[in-house]
C-alpha atoms as a PDB file:
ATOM      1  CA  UNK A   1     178.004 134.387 153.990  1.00  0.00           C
ATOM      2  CA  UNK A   2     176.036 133.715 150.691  1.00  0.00           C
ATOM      3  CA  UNK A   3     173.559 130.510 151.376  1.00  0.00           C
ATOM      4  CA  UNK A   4     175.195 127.965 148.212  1.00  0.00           C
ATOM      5  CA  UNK A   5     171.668 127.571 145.577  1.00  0.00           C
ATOM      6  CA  UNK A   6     170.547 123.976 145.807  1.00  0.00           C
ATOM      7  CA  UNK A   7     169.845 122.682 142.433  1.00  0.00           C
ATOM      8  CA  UNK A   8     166.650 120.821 142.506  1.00  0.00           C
ATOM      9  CA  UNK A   9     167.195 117.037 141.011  1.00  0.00           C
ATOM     10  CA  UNK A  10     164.011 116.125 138.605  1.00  0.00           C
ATOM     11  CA  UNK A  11     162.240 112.985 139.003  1.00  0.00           C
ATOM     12  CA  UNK A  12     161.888 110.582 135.825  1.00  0.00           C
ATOM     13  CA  UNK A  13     157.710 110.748 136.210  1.00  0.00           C
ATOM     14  CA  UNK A  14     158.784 115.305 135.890  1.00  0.00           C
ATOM     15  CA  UNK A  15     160.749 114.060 132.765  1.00  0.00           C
ATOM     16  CA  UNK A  16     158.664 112.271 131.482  1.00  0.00           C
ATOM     17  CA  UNK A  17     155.439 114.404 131.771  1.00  0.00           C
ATOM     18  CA  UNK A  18     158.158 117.594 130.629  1.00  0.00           C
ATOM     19  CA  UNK A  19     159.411 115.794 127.978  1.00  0.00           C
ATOM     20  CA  UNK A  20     155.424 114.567 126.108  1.00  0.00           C
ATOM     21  CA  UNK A  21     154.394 118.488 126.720  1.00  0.00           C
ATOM     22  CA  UNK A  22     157.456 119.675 125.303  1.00  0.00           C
ATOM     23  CA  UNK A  23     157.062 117.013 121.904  1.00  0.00           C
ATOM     24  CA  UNK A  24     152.761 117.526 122.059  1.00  0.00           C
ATOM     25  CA  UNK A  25     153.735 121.578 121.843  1.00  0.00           C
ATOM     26  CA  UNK A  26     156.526 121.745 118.882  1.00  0.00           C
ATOM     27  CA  UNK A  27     157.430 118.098 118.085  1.00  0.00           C
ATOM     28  CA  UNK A  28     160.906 118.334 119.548  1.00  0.00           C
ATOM     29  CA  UNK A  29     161.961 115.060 120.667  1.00  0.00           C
ATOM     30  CA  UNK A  30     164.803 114.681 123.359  1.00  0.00           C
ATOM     31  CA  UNK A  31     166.770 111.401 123.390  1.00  0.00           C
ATOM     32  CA  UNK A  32     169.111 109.975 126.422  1.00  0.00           C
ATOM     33  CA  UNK A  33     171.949 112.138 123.997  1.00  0.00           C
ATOM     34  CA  UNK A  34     170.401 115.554 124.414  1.00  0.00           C
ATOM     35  CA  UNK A  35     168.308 114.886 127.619  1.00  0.00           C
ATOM     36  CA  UNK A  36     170.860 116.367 129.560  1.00  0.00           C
ATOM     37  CA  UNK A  37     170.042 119.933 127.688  1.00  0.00           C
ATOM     38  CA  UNK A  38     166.461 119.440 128.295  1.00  0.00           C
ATOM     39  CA  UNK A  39     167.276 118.969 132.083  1.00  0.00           C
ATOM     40  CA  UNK A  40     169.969 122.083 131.865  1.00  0.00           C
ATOM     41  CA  UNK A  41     166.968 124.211 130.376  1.00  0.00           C
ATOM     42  CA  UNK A  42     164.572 123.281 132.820  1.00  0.00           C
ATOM     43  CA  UNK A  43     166.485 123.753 135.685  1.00  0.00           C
ATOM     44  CA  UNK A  44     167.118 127.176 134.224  1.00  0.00           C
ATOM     45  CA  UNK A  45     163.218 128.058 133.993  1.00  0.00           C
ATOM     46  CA  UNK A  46     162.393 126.501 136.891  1.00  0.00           C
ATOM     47  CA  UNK A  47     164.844 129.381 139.045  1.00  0.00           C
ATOM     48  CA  UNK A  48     163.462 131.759 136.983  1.00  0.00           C
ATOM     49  CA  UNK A  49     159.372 131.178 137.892  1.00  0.00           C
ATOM     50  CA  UNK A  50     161.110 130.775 141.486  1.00  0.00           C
ATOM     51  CA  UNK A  51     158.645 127.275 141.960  1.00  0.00           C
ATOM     52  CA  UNK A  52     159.835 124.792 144.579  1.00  0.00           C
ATOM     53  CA  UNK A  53     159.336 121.606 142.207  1.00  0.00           C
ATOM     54  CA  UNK A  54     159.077 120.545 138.749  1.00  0.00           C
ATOM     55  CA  UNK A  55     155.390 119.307 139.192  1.00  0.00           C
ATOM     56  CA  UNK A  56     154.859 122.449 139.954  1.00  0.00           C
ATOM     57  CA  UNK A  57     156.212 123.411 136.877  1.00  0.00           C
ATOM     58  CA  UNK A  58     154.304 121.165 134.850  1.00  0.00           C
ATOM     59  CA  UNK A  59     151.363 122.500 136.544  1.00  0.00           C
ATOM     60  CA  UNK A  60     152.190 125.566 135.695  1.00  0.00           C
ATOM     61  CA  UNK A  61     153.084 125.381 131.860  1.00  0.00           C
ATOM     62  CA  UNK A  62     149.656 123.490 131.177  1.00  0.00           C
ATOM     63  CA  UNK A  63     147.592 126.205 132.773  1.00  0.00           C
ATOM     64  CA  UNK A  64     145.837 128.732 131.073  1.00  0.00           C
ATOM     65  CA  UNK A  65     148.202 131.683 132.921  1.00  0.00           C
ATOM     66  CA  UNK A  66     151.136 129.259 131.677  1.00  0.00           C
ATOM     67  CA  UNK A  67     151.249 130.137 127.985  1.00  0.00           C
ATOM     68  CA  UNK A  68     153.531 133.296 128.234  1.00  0.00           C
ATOM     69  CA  UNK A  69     156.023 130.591 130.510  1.00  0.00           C
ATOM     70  CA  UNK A  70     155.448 127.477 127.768  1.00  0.00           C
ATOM     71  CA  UNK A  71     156.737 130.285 125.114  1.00  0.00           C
ATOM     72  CA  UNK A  72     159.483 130.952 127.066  1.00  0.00           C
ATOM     73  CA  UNK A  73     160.800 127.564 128.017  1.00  0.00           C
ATOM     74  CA  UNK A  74     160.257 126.144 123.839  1.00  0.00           C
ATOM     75  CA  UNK A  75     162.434 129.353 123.263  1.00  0.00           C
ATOM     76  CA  UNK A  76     164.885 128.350 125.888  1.00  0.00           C
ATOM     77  CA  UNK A  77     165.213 125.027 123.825  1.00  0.00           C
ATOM     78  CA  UNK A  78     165.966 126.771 120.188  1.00  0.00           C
ATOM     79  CA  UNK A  79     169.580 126.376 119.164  1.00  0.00           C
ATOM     80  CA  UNK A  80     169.463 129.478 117.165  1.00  0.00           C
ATOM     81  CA  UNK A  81     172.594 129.051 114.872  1.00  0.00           C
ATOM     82  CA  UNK A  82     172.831 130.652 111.682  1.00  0.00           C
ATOM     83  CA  UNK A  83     174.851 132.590 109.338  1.00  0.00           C
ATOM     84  CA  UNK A  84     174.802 134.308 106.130  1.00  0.00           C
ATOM     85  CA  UNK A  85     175.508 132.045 102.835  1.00  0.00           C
ATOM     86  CA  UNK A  86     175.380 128.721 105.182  1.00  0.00           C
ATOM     87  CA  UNK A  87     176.425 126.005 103.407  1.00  0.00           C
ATOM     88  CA  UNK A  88     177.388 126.928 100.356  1.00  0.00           C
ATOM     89  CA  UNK A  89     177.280 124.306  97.544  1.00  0.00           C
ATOM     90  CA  UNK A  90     173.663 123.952  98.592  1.00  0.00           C
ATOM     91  CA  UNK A  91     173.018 127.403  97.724  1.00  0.00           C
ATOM     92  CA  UNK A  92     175.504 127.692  94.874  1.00  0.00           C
ATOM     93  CA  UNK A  93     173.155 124.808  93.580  1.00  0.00           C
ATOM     94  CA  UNK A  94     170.136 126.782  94.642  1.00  0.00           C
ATOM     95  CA  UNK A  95     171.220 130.105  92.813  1.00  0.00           C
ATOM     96  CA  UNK A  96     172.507 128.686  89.373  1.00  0.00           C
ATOM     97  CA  UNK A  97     170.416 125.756  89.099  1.00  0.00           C
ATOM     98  CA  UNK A  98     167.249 125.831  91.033  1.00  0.00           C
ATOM     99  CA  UNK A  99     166.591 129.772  90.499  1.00  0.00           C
ATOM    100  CA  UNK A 100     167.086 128.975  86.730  1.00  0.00           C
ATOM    101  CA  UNK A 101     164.584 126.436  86.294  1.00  0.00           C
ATOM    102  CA  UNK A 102     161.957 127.952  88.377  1.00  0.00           C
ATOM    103  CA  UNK A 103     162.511 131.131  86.665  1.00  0.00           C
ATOM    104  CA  UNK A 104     162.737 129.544  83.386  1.00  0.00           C
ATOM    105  CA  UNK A 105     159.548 127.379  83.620  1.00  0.00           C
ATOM    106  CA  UNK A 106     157.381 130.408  85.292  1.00  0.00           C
ATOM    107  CA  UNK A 107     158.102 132.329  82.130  1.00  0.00           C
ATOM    108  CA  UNK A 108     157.126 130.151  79.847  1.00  0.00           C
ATOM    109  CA  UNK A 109     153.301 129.602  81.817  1.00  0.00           C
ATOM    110  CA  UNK A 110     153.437 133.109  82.109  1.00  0.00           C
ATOM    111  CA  UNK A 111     153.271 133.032  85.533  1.00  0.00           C
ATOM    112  CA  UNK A 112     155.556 136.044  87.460  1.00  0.00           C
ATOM    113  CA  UNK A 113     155.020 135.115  91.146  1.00  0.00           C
ATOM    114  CA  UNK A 114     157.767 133.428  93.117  1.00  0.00           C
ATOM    115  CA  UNK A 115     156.724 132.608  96.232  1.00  0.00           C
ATOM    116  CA  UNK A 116     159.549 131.048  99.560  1.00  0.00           C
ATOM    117  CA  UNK A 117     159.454 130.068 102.988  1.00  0.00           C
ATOM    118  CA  UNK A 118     162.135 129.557 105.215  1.00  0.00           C
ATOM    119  CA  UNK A 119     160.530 127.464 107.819  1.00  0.00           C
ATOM    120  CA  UNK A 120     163.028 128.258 111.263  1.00  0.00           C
ATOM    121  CA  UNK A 121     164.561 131.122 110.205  1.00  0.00           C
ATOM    122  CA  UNK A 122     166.064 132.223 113.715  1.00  0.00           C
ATOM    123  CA  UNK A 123     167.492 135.790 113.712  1.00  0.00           C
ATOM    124  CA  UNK A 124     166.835 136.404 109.793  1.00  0.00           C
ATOM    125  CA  UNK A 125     170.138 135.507 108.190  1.00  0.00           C
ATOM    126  CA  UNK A 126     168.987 132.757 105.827  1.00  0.00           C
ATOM    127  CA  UNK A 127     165.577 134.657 104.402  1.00  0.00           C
ATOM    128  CA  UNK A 128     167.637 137.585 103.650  1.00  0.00           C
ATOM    129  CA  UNK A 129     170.043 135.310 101.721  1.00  0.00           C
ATOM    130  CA  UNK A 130     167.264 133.911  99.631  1.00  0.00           C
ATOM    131  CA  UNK A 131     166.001 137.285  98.970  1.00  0.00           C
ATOM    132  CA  UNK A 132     169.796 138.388  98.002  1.00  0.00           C
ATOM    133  CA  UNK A 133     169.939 135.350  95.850  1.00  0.00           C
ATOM    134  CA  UNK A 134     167.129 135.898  94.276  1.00  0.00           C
ATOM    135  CA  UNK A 135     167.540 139.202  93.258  1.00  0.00           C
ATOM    136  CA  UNK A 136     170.419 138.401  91.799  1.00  0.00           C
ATOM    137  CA  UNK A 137     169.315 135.580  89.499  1.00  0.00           C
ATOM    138  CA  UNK A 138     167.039 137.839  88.115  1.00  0.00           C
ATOM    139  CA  UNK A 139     168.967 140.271  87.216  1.00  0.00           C
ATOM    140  CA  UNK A 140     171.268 137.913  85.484  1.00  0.00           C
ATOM    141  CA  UNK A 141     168.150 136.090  84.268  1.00  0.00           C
ATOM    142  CA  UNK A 142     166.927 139.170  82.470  1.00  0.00           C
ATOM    143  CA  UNK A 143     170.676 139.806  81.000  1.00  0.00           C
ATOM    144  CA  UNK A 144     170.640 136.943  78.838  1.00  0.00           C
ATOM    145  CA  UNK A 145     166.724 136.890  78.322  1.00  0.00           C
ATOM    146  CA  UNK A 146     165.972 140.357  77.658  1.00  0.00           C
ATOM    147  CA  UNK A 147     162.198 142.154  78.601  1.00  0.00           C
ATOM    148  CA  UNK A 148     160.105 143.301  75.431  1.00  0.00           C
ATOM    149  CA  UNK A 149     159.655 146.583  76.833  1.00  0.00           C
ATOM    150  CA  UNK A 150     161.345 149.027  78.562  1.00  0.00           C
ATOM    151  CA  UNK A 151     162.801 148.503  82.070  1.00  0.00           C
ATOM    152  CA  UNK A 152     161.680 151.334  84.050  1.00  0.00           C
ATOM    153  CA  UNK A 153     164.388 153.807  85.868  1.00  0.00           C
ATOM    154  CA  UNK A 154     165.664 153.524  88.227  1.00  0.00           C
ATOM    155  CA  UNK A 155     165.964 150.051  87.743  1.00  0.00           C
ATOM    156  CA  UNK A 156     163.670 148.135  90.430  1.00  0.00           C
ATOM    157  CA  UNK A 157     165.168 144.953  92.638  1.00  0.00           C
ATOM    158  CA  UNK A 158     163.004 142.907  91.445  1.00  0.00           C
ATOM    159  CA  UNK A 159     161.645 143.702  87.361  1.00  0.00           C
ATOM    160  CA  UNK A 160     158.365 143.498  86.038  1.00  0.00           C
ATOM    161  CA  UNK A 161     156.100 141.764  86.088  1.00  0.00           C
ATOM    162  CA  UNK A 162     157.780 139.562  88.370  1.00  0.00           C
ATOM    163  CA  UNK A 163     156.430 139.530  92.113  1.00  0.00           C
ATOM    164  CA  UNK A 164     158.685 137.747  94.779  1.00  0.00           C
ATOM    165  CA  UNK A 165     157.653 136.999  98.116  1.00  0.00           C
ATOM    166  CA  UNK A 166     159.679 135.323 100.730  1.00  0.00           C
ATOM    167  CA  UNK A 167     157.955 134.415 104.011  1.00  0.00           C
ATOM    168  CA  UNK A 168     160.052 134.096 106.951  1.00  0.00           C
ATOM    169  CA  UNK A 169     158.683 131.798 110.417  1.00  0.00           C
ATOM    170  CA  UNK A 170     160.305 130.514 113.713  1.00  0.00           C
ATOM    171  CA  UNK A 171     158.735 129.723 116.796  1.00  0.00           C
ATOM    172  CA  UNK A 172     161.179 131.917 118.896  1.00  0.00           C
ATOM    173  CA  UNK A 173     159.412 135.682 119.448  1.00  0.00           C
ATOM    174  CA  UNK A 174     163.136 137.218 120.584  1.00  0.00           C
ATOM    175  CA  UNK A 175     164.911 135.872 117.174  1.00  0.00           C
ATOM    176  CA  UNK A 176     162.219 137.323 114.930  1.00  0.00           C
ATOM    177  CA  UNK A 177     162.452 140.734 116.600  1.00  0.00           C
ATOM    178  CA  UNK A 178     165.813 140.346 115.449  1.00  0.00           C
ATOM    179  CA  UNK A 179     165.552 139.036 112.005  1.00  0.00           C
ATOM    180  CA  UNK A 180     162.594 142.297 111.713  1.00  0.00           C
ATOM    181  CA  UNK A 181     165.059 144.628 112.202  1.00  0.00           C
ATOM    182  CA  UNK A 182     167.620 143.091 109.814  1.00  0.00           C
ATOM    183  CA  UNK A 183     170.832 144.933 110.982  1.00  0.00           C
ATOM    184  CA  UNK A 184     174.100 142.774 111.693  1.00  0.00           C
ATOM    185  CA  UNK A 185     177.495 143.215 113.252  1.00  0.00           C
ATOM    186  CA  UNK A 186     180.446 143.053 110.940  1.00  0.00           C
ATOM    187  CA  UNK A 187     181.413 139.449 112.575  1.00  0.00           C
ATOM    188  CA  UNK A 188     178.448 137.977 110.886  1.00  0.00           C
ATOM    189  CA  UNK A 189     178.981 139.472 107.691  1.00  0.00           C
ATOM    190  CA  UNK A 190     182.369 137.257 106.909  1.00  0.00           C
ATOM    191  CA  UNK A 191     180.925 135.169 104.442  1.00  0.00           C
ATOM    192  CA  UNK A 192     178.757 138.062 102.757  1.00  0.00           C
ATOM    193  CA  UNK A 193     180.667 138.607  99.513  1.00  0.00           C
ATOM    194  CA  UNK A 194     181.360 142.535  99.130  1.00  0.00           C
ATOM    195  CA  UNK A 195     179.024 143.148  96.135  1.00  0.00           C
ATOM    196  CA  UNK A 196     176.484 141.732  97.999  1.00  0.00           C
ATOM    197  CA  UNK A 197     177.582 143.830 100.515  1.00  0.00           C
ATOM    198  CA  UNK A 198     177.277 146.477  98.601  1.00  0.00           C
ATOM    199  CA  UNK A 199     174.027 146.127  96.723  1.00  0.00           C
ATOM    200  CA  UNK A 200     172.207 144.903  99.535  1.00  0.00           C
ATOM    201  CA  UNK A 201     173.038 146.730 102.761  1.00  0.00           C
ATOM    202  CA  UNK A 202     173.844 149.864 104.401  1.00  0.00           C
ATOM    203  CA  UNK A 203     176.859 150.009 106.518  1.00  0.00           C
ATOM    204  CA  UNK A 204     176.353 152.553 109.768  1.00  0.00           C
ATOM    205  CA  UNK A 205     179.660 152.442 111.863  1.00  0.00           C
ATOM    206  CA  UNK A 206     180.090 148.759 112.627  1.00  0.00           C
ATOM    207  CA  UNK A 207     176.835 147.697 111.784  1.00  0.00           C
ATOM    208  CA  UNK A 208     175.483 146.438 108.322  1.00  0.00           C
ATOM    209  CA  UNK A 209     171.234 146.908 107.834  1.00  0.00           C
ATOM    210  CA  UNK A 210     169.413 144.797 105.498  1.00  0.00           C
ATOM    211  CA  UNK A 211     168.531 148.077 102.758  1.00  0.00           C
ATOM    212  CA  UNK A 212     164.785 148.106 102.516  1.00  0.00           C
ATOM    213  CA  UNK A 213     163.688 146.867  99.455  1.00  0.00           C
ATOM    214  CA  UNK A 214     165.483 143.687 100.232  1.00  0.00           C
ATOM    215  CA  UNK A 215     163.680 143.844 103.756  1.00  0.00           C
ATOM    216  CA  UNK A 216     160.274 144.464 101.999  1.00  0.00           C
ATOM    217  CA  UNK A 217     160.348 141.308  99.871  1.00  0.00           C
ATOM    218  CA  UNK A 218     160.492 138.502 103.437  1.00  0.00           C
ATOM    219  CA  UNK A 219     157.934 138.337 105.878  1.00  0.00           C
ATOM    220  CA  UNK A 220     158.510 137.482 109.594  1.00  0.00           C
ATOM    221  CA  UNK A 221     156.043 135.653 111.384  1.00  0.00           C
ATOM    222  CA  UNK A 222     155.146 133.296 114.327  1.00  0.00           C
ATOM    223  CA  UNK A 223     154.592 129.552 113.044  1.00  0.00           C
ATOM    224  CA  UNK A 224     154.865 125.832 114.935  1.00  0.00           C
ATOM    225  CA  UNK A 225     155.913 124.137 112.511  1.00  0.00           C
ATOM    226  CA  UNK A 226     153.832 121.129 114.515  1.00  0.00           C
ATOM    227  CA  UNK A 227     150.675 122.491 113.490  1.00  0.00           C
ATOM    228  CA  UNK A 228     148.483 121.848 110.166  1.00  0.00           C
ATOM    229  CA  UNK A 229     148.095 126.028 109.851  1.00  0.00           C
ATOM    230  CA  UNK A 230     151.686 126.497 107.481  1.00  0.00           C
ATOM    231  CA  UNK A 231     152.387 128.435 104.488  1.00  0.00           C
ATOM    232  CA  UNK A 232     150.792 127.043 101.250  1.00  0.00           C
ATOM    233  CA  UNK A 233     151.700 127.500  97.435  1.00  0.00           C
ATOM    234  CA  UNK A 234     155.508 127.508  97.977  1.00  0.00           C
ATOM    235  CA  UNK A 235     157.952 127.391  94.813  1.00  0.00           C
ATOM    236  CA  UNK A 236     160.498 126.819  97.941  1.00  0.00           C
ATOM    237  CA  UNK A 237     161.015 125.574 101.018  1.00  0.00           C
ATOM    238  CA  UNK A 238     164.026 126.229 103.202  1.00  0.00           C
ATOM    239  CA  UNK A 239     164.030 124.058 106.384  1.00  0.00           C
ATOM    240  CA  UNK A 240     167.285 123.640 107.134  1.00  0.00           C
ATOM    241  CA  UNK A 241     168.749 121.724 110.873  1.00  0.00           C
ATOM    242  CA  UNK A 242     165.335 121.798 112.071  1.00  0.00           C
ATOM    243  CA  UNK A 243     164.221 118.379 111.664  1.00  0.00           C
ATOM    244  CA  UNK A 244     167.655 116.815 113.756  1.00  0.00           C
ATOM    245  CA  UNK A 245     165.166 118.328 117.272  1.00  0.00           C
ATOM    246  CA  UNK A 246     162.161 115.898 115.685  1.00  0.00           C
ATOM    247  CA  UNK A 247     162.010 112.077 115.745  1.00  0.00           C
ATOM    248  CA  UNK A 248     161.472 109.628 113.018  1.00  0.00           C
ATOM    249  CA  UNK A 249     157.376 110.116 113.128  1.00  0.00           C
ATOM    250  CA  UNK A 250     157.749 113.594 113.587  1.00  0.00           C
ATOM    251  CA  UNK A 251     160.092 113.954 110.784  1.00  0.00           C
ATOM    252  CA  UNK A 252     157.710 112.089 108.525  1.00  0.00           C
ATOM    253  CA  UNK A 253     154.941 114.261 109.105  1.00  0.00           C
ATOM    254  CA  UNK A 254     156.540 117.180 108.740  1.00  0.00           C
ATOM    255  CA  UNK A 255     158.052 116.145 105.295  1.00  0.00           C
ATOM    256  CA  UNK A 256     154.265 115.284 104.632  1.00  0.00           C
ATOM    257  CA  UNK A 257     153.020 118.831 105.578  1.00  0.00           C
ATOM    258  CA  UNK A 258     156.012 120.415 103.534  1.00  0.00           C
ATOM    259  CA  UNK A 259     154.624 118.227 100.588  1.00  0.00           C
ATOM    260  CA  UNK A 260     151.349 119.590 100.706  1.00  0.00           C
ATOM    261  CA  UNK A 261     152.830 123.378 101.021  1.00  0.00           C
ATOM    262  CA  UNK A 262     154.630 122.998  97.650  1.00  0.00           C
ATOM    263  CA  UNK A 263     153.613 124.012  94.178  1.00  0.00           C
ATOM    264  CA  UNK A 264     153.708 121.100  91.763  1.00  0.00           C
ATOM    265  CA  UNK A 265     157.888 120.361  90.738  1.00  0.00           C
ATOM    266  CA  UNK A 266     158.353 122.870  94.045  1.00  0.00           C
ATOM    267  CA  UNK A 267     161.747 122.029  96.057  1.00  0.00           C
ATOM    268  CA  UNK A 268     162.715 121.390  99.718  1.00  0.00           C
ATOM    269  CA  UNK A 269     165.767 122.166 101.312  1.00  0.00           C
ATOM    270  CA  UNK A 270     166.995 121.315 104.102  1.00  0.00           C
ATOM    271  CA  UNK A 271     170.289 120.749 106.440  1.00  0.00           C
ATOM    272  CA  UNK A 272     173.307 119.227 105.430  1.00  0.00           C
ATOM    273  CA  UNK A 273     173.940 116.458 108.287  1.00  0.00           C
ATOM    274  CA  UNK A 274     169.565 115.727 107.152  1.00  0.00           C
ATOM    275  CA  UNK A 275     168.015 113.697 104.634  1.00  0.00           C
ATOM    276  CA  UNK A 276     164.944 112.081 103.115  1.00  0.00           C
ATOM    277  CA  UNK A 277     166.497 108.981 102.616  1.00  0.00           C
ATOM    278  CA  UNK A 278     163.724 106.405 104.617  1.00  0.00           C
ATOM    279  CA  UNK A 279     161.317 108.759 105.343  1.00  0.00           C
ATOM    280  CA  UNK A 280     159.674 109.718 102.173  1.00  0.00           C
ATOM    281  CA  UNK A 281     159.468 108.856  98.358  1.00  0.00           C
ATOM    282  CA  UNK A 282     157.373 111.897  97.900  1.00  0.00           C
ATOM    283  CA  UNK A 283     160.754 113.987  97.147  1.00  0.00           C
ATOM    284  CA  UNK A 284     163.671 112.835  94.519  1.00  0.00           C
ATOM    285  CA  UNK A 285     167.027 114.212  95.197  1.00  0.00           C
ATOM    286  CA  UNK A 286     168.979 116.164  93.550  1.00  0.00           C
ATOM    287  CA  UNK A 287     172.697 116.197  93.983  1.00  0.00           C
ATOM    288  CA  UNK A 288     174.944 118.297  92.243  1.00  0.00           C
ATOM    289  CA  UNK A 289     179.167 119.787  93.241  1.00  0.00           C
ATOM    290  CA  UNK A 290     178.576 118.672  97.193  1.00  0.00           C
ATOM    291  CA  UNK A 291     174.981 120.662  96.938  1.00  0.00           C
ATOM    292  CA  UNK A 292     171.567 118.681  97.573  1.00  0.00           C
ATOM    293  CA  UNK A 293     168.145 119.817  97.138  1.00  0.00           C
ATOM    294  CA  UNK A 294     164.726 117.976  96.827  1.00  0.00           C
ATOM    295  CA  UNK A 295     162.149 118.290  94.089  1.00  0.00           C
ATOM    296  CA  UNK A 296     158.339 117.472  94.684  1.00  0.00           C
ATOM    297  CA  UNK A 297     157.464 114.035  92.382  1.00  0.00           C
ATOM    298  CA  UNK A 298     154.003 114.348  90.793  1.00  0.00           C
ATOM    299  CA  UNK A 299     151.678 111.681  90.948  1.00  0.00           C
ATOM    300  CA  UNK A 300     150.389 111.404  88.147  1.00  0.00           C
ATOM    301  CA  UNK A 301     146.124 110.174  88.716  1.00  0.00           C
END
């Protein structure tokens, strides 16, 4: 007869010491409303390194032979939900709005580079809608504001002299292998529109894959977003249901860093149950048909 697992019980000193390496690592906070998925997630890592105590787990994750298990356990803690198109007057607002004036006040500077990050971009749904998005303003961009030469065939995804770059970070290794290879099951492609579906993917039996010059405009990478190393010179930032794992401080500085990552006028978006409101008045808010974005303010010296 099978021997019934005893589930270890964790001290408060364990969750305490768990808790400061788990905010000193990536700045996710735990409150008495979520500690009980903290405990859930420890538990589960502390079967899996087959330890005898969560000291010894704490022991573990701060030594030097720990790192591979720290990665594991902050990936353990990742809510990775996304979709396609996620929340849509945002974008909406984002596409015929935002887009517009970017585009718009690049031209006249004559500057053609358009530079994004989507800071937490889990398994790659929301970079590849930017990119999508993107695309697509330009094209109607260029319809009503023709080139003064002539476009070059076939026509390209992105026209001349324009240069788009989207980078794409998350602190989860398994979810960016993911987003890399860019192909999705029909059940996440509900809210993909079918001329998107058609311009932008490739549909292989039940599986739709990001075509590749939409893939070659984003950029996976590693990033903590609790570190001073981030992205710099962004039009936009896309940071969306991150900051609801941070606390107040936490929050601030990381609306601080995203500050400094921005182009002059650049804009910040983020979640829809988030907001600036009390933590910043770096940002002023922009609120249009249920959509909300935030635009850099200029000091001026």
């Amino acid at each position: 007869m099978a021997t019934p697992t005893i589930q270890l019980q964790i001290s408060d000193p364990e969750l305490k010491l768990l808790q400061t390496l788990v905010y000193q690592e990536c700045g996710m906070f735990f409150d008495e409303r979520r500690v009980h998925f903290l405990q859930d997630r420890l538990q589960r890592r502390l079967k899996a390194t087959g330890l005898d105590s969560f000291y010894s787990y704490y022991r573990l994750l701060t030594s030097r032979e720990g790192k591979t298990e720290l990665t594991a356990l902050v990936e353990n803690l990742t809510v990775n939900e996304t979709s396609f198109f996620r929340n849509k007057p945002q974008l909406d607002l984002f596409h015929k709005v935002i887009l517009e004036e970017i585009l718009h006040r690049k031209q006249q500077r004559r500057d053609f580079t358009l530079r994004a990050w989507s800071a937490g971009c889990s398994t790659g749904q929301e970079p590849y809608t930017m990119a999508m998005q993107v695309c697509d303003a330009l094209a109607y961009y260029y319809l009503r504001n023709p080139l003064p030469f002539e476009m070059p065939s076939p026509k390209p995804l992105i026209p001349p002299p324009w240069k788009v770059e989207i980078l794409a970070s998350d602190i989860s290794y398994s979810v960016l292998r993911v987003a890399q290879e860019g192909t999705y099951p029909e059940a996440h492609m509900e809210p993909v529109d079918y001329s998107f579906r058609l311009r932008y993917f490739d549909k292989t039996g039940d599986r739709y894959a990001v075509k590749r010059p939409v893939k070659e405009l984003v950029h996976f990478d590693f990033h903590n977003l609790k570190t001073e190393f981030l992205p710099q010179r962004n039009d936009l930032i896309f940071c969306r249901n991150v900051m609801i794992y941070f606390d107040e401080a936490e929050q601030k500085r990381l609306i601080d860093k995203f500050y400094r990552c921005l182009n002059p006028e650049g804009y910040l978006l983020i979640g829809h149950a988030e907001s600036l409101f009390g933590l910043t008045d770096k940002f002023r808010m922009i609120h249009q048909n249920n959509g909300t974005v935030y635009q850099r303010i200029e000091v001026s010296s």
